[in-house]
Protein backbone atom coordinates (compact mmCIF):
# COMPACT_ATOMS: atom_id res chain seq x y z
CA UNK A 1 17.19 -117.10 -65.66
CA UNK A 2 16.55 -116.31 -69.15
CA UNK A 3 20.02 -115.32 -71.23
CA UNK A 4 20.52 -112.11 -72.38
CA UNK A 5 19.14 -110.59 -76.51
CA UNK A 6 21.50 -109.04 -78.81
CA UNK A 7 19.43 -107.72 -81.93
CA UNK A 8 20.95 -107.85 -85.21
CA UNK A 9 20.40 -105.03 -88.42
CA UNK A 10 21.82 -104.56 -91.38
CA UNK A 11 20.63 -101.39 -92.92
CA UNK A 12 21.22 -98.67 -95.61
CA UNK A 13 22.62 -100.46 -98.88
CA UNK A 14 23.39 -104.45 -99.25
CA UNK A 15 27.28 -105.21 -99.16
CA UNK A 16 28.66 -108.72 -99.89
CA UNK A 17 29.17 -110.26 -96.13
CA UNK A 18 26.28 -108.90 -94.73
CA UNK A 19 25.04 -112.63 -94.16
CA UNK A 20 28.71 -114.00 -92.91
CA UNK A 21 28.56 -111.35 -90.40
CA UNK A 22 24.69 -112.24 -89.30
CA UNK A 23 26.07 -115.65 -89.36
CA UNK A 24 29.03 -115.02 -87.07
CA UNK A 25 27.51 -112.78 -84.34
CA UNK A 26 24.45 -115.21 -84.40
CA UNK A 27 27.29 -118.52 -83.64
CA UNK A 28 29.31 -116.39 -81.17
CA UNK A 29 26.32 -114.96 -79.41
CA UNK A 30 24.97 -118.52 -78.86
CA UNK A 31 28.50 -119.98 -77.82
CA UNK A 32 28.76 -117.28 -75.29
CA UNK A 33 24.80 -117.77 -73.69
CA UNK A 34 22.80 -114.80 -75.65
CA UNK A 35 19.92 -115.06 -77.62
CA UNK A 36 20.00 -113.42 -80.87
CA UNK A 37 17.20 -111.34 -82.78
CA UNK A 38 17.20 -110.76 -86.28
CA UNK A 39 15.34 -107.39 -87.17
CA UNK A 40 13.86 -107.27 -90.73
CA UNK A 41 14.63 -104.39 -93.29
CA UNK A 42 16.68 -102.43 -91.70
CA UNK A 43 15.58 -99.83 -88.95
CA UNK A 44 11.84 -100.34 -90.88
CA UNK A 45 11.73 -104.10 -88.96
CA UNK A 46 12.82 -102.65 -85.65
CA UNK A 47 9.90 -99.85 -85.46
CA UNK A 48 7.45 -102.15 -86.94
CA UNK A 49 8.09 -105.16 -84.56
CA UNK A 50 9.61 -107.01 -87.17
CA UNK A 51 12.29 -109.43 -86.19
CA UNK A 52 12.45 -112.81 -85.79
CA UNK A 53 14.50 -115.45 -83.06
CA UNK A 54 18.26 -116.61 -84.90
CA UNK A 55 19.59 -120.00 -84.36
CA UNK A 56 22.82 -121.81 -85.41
CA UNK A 57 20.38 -123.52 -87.84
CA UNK A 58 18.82 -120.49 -88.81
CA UNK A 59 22.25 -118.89 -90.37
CA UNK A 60 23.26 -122.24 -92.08
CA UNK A 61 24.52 -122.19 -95.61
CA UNK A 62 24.37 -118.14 -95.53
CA UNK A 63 28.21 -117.57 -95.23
CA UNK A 64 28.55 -117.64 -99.12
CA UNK A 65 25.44 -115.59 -100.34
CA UNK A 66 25.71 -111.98 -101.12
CA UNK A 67 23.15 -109.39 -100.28
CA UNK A 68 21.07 -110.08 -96.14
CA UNK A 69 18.87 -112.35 -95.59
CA UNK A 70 17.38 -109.65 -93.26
CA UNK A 71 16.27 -108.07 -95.89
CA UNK A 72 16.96 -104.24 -95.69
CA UNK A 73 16.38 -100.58 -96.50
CA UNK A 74 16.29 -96.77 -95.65
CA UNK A 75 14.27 -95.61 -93.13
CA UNK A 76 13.58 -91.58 -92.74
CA UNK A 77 11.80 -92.29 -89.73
CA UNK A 78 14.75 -93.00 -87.85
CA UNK A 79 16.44 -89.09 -88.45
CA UNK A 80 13.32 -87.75 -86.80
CA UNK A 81 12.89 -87.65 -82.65
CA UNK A 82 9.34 -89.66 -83.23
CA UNK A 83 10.96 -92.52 -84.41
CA UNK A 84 14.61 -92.44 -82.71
CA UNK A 85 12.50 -91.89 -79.44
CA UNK A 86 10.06 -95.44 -80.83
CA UNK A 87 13.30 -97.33 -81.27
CA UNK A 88 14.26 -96.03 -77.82
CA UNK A 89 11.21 -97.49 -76.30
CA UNK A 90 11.41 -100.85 -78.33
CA UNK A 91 14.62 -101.74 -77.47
CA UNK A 92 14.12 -101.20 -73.94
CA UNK A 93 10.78 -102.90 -73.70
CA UNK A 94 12.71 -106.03 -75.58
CA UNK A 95 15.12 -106.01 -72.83
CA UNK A 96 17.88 -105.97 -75.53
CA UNK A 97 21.28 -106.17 -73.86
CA UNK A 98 22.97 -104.54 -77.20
CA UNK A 99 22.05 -103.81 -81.34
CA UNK A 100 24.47 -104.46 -83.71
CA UNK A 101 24.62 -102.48 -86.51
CA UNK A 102 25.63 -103.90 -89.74
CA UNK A 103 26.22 -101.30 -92.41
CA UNK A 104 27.68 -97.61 -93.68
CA UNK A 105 27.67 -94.25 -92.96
CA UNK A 106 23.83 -93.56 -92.75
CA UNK A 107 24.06 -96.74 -90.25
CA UNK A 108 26.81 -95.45 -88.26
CA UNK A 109 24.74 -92.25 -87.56
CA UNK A 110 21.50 -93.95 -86.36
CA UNK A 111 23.98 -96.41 -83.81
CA UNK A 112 25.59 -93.24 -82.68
CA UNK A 113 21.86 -91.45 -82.19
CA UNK A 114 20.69 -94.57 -79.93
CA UNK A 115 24.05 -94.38 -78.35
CA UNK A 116 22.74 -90.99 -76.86
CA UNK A 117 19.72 -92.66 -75.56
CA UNK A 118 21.58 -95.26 -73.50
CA UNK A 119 21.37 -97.95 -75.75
CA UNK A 120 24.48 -100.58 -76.47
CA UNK A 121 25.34 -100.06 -79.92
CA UNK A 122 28.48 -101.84 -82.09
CA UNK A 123 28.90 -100.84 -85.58
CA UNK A 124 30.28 -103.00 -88.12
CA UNK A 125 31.38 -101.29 -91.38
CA UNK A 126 29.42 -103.10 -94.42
CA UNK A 127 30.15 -100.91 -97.76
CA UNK A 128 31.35 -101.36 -100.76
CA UNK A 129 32.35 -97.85 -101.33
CA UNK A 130 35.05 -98.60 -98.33
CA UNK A 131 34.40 -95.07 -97.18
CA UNK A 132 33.97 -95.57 -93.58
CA UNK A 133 36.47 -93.70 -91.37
CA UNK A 134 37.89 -95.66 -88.42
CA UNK A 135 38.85 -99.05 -90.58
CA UNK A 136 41.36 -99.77 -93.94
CA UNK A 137 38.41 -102.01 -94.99
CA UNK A 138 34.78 -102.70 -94.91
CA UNK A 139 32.89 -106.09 -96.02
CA UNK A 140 31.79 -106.19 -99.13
CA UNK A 141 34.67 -104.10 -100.45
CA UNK A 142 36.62 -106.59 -101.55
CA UNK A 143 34.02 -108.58 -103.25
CA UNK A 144 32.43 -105.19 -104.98
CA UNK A 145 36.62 -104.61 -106.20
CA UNK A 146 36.80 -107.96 -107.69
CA UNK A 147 33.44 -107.72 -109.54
CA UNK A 148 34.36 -104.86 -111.35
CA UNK A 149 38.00 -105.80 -112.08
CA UNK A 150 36.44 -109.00 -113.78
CA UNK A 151 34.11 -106.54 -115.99
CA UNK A 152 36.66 -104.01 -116.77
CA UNK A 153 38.46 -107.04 -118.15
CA UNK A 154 35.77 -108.28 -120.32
CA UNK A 155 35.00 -104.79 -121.76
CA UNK A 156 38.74 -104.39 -122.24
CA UNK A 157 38.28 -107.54 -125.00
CA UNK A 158 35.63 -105.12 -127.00
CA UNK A 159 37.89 -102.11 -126.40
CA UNK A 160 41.03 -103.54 -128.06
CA UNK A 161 39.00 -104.83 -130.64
CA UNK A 162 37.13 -101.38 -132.08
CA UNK A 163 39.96 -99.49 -130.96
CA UNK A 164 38.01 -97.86 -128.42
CA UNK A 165 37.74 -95.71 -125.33
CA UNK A 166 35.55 -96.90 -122.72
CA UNK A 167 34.37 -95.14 -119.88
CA UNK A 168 33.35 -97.24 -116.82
CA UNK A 169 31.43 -95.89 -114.39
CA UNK A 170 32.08 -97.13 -110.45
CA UNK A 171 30.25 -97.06 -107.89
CA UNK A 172 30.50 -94.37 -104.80
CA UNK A 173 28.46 -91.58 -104.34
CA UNK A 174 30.72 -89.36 -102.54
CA UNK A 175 34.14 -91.04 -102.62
CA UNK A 176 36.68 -92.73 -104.83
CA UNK A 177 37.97 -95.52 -102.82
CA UNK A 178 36.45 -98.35 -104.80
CA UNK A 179 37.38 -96.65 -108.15
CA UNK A 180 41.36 -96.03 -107.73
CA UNK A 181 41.65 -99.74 -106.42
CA UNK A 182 39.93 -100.90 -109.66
CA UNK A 183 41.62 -98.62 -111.47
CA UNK A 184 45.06 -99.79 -110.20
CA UNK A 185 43.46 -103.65 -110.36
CA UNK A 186 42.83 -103.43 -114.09
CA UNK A 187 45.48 -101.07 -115.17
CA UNK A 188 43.11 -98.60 -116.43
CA UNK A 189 44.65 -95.76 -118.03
CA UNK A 190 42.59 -92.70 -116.07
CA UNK A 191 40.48 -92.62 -112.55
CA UNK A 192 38.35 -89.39 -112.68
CA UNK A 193 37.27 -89.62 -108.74
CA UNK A 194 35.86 -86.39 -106.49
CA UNK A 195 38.34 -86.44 -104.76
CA UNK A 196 41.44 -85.20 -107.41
CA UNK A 197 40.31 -81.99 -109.93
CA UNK A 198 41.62 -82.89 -113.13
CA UNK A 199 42.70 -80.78 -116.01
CA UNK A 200 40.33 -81.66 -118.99
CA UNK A 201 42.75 -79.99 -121.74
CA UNK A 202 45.65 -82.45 -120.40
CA UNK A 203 43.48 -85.31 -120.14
CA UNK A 204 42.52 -84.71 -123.77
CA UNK A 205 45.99 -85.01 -124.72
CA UNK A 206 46.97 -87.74 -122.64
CA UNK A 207 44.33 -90.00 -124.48
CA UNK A 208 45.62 -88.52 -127.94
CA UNK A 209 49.00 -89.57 -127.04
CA UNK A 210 47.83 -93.10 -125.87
CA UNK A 211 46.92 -94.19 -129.28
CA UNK A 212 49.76 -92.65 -130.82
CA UNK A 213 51.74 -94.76 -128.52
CA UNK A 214 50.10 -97.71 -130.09
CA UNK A 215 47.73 -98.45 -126.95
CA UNK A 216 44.29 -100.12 -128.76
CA UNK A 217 42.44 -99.55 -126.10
CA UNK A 218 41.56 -96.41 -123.42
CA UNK A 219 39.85 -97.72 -120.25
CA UNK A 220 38.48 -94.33 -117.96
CA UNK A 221 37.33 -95.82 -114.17
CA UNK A 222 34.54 -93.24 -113.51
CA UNK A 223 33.38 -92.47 -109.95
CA UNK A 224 29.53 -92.28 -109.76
CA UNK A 225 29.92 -89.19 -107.73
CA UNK A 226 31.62 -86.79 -110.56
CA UNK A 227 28.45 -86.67 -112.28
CA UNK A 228 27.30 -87.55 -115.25
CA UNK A 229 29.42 -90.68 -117.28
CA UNK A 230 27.08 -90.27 -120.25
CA UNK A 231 27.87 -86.48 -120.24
CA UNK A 232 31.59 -86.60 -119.42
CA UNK A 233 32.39 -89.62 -122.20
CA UNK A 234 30.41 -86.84 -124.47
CA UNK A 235 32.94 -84.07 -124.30
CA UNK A 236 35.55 -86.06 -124.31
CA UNK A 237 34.52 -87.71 -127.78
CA UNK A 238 33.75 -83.95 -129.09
CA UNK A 239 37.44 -82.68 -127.74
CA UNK A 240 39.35 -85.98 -129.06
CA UNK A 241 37.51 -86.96 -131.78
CA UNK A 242 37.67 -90.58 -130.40
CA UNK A 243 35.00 -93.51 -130.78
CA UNK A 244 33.62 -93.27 -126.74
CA UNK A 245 31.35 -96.05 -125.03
CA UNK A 246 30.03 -95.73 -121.45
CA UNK A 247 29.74 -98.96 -119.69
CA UNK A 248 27.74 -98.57 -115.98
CA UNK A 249 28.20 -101.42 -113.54
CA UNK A 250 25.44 -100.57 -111.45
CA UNK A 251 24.25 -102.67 -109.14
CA UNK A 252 26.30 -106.08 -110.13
CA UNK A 253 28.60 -104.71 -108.15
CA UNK A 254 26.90 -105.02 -104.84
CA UNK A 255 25.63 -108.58 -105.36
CA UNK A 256 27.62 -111.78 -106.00
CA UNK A 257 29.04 -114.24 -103.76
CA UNK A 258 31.37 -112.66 -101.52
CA UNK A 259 35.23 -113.60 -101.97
CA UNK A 260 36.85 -115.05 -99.33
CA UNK A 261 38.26 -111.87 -97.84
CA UNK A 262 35.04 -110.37 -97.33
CA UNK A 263 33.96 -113.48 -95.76
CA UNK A 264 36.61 -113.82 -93.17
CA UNK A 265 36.52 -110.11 -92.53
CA UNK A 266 32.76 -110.09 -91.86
CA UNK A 267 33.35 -113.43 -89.65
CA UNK A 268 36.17 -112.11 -87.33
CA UNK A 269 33.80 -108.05 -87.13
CA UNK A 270 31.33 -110.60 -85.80
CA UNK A 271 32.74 -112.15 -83.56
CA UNK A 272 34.48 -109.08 -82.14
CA UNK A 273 30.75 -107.36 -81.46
CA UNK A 274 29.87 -110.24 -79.96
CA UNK A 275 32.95 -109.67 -77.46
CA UNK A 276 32.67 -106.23 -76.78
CA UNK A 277 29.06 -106.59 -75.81
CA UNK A 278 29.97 -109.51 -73.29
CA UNK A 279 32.53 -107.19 -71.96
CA UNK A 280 30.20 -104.47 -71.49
CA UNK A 281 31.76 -101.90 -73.87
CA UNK A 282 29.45 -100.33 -76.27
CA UNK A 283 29.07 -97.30 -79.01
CA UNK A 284 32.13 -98.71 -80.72
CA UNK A 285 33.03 -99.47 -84.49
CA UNK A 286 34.68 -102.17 -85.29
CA UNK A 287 37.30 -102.18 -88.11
CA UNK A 288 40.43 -103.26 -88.69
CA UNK A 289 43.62 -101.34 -88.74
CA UNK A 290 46.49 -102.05 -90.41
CA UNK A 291 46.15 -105.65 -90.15
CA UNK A 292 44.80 -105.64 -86.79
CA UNK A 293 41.47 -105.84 -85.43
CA UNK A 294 40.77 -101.84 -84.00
CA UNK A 295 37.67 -100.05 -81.96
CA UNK A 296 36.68 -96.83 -83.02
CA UNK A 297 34.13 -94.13 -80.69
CA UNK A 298 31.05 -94.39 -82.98
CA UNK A 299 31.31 -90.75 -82.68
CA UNK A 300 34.48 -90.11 -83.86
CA UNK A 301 34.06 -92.46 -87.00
CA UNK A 302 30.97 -90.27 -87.72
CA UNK A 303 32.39 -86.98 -87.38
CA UNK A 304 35.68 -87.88 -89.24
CA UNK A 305 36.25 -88.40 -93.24
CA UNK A 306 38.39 -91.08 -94.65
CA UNK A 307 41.94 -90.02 -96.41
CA UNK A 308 41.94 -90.37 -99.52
CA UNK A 309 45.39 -92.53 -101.13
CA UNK A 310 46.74 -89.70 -103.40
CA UNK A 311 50.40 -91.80 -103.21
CA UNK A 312 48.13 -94.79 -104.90
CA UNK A 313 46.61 -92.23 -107.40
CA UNK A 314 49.84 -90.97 -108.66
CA UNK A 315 51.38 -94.20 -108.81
CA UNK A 316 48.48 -95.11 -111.52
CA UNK A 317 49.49 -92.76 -113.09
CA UNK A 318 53.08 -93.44 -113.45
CA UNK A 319 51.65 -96.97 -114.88
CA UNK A 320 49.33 -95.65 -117.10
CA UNK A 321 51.82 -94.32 -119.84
């Protein structure tokens, strides 16, 4: 009797981990008699009968490289009934005893869509915005955190030196997760996220006061999803009359090798799709919860938003004087 598939995607944006979590289900699957398939680019490889067969060789030396090895991508096709009803018929026709889903939000909502159509789905939360609802932490968080600390403290150097203020611009298009935990990470002296409205007159006059304090530096963590950096470090050099720089991370911070947090998160979400799927459960996120491994409804992690730490935000604060 042949053993049962499990496919394997990781889709929407690269996240640190992605590989160590490839590489776990792929071991655990094995260990427990399923044969794993690896689909390429995202939800793309699946529609277009891309995939390949994943062995214990196969995922060797991957634990400690950044970005997926299978590949991936957006894919439009998948928010339209043509192609949700193609995957449908795929999966089926593969014989596929359960897809796991390695990714974010965008991810989450195409597991949850096949869900609907009887198929087995398991999320696992791969972001490094850390914006997914249902765990404290996604893989490639940590990593993405680190990255930018290390920058922030490199541009810090330049900062003390001209007397400057920098503005640093973090990723996350919506949310400011990743930028108050750099923020609080490098002792920055302001986080401008969407999730707090801040008073521009007092901000003015809280970086006036810095350098009056004798501070040489002014470090501003910048969430990607205010806006503009360019445009906000403008005004505030025309309202302080302050020497402004805009640094952008960009991308660096979703590549690297992943730190060993991210890797032994991504191992032990792995290995926990891996179980539910032998146990028969299905359309569940994994995550973990205050220390301890949780399972979230797909559809509830979808149709819920993530709290942002305003305790965490005013505590900067307090440090930033």
């Amino acid at each position: 009797m042949a053993n049962k598939k499990i496919g394997i995607i990781t889709s929407g944006g690269d996240a640190p981990g992605m590989n160590a979590a490839v590489r776990s289900i792929v071991r655990t699957g094995i260990y427990n008699g399923f044969d794993l398939i690896g689909f390429k680019r995202g939800f793309k490889g699946l529609l277009d009968g891309e995939y390949s067969n994943l062995t214990v060789r196969s995922v060797s030396g991957t634990i400690n490289l950044g970005g997926t090895k299978l590949h991936t991508g957006r894919c439009p096709e998948m928010k339209t009934s043509i192609g949700l009803n193609k995957a449908v018929k795929i999966i089926k026709e593969m014989n596929l005893e359960g897809l796991v889903v390695i990714g974010g939000d965008g991810s989450l909502a195409a597991a949850n869509a096949l869900s609907k159509h009887g198929i087995k789905a398991i999320s696992i939360p791969a972001s490094i915005d850390n914006d997914v609802f249902g765990t404290d932490e996604t893989i490639g968080y940590d990593t993405a955190l680190n990255t930018a600390v290390e920058a922030i403290d490199k541009i810090r150097d330049t900062a003390n030196s001209h007397d400057r203020v920098f503005v640093v611009e973090i990723m996350g298009r919506e949310h400011g997760f990743l930028t108050l935990a750099v923020g609080m990470a490098a002792g920055v002296e302001v986080i401008i996220v969407p999730e707090v409205k801040i008073n521009r007159k007092e901000l003015y006059m809280q970086l006036k006061q810095g350098f009056i304090n004798g501070k040489t530096s002014l470090i501003i963590a910048y969430a990607e999803g205010c806006g503009s950096s360019v445009q906000f470090a403008q005004e505030v050099a025309k309202n302080t009359g302050m020497d402004v720089r805009v640094s952008n991370l960009g991308y660096i911070q979703r590549g690297g090798t992943p730190t060993a947090r991210t890797r032994i998160l991504a191992s032990v979400f792995g290995a926990h799709a891996v179980k539910l799927l032998k146990e028969g459960k299905s359309n569940l996120l994994v995550g973990i919860t205050n220390g301890k491994i949780s399972y979230t409804p797909i559809k509830t992690a979808i149709s819920s938003e993530k709290t942002f730490d305003i305790e965490s935000y005013n505590i900067l604060k307090k440090l930033s004087i």
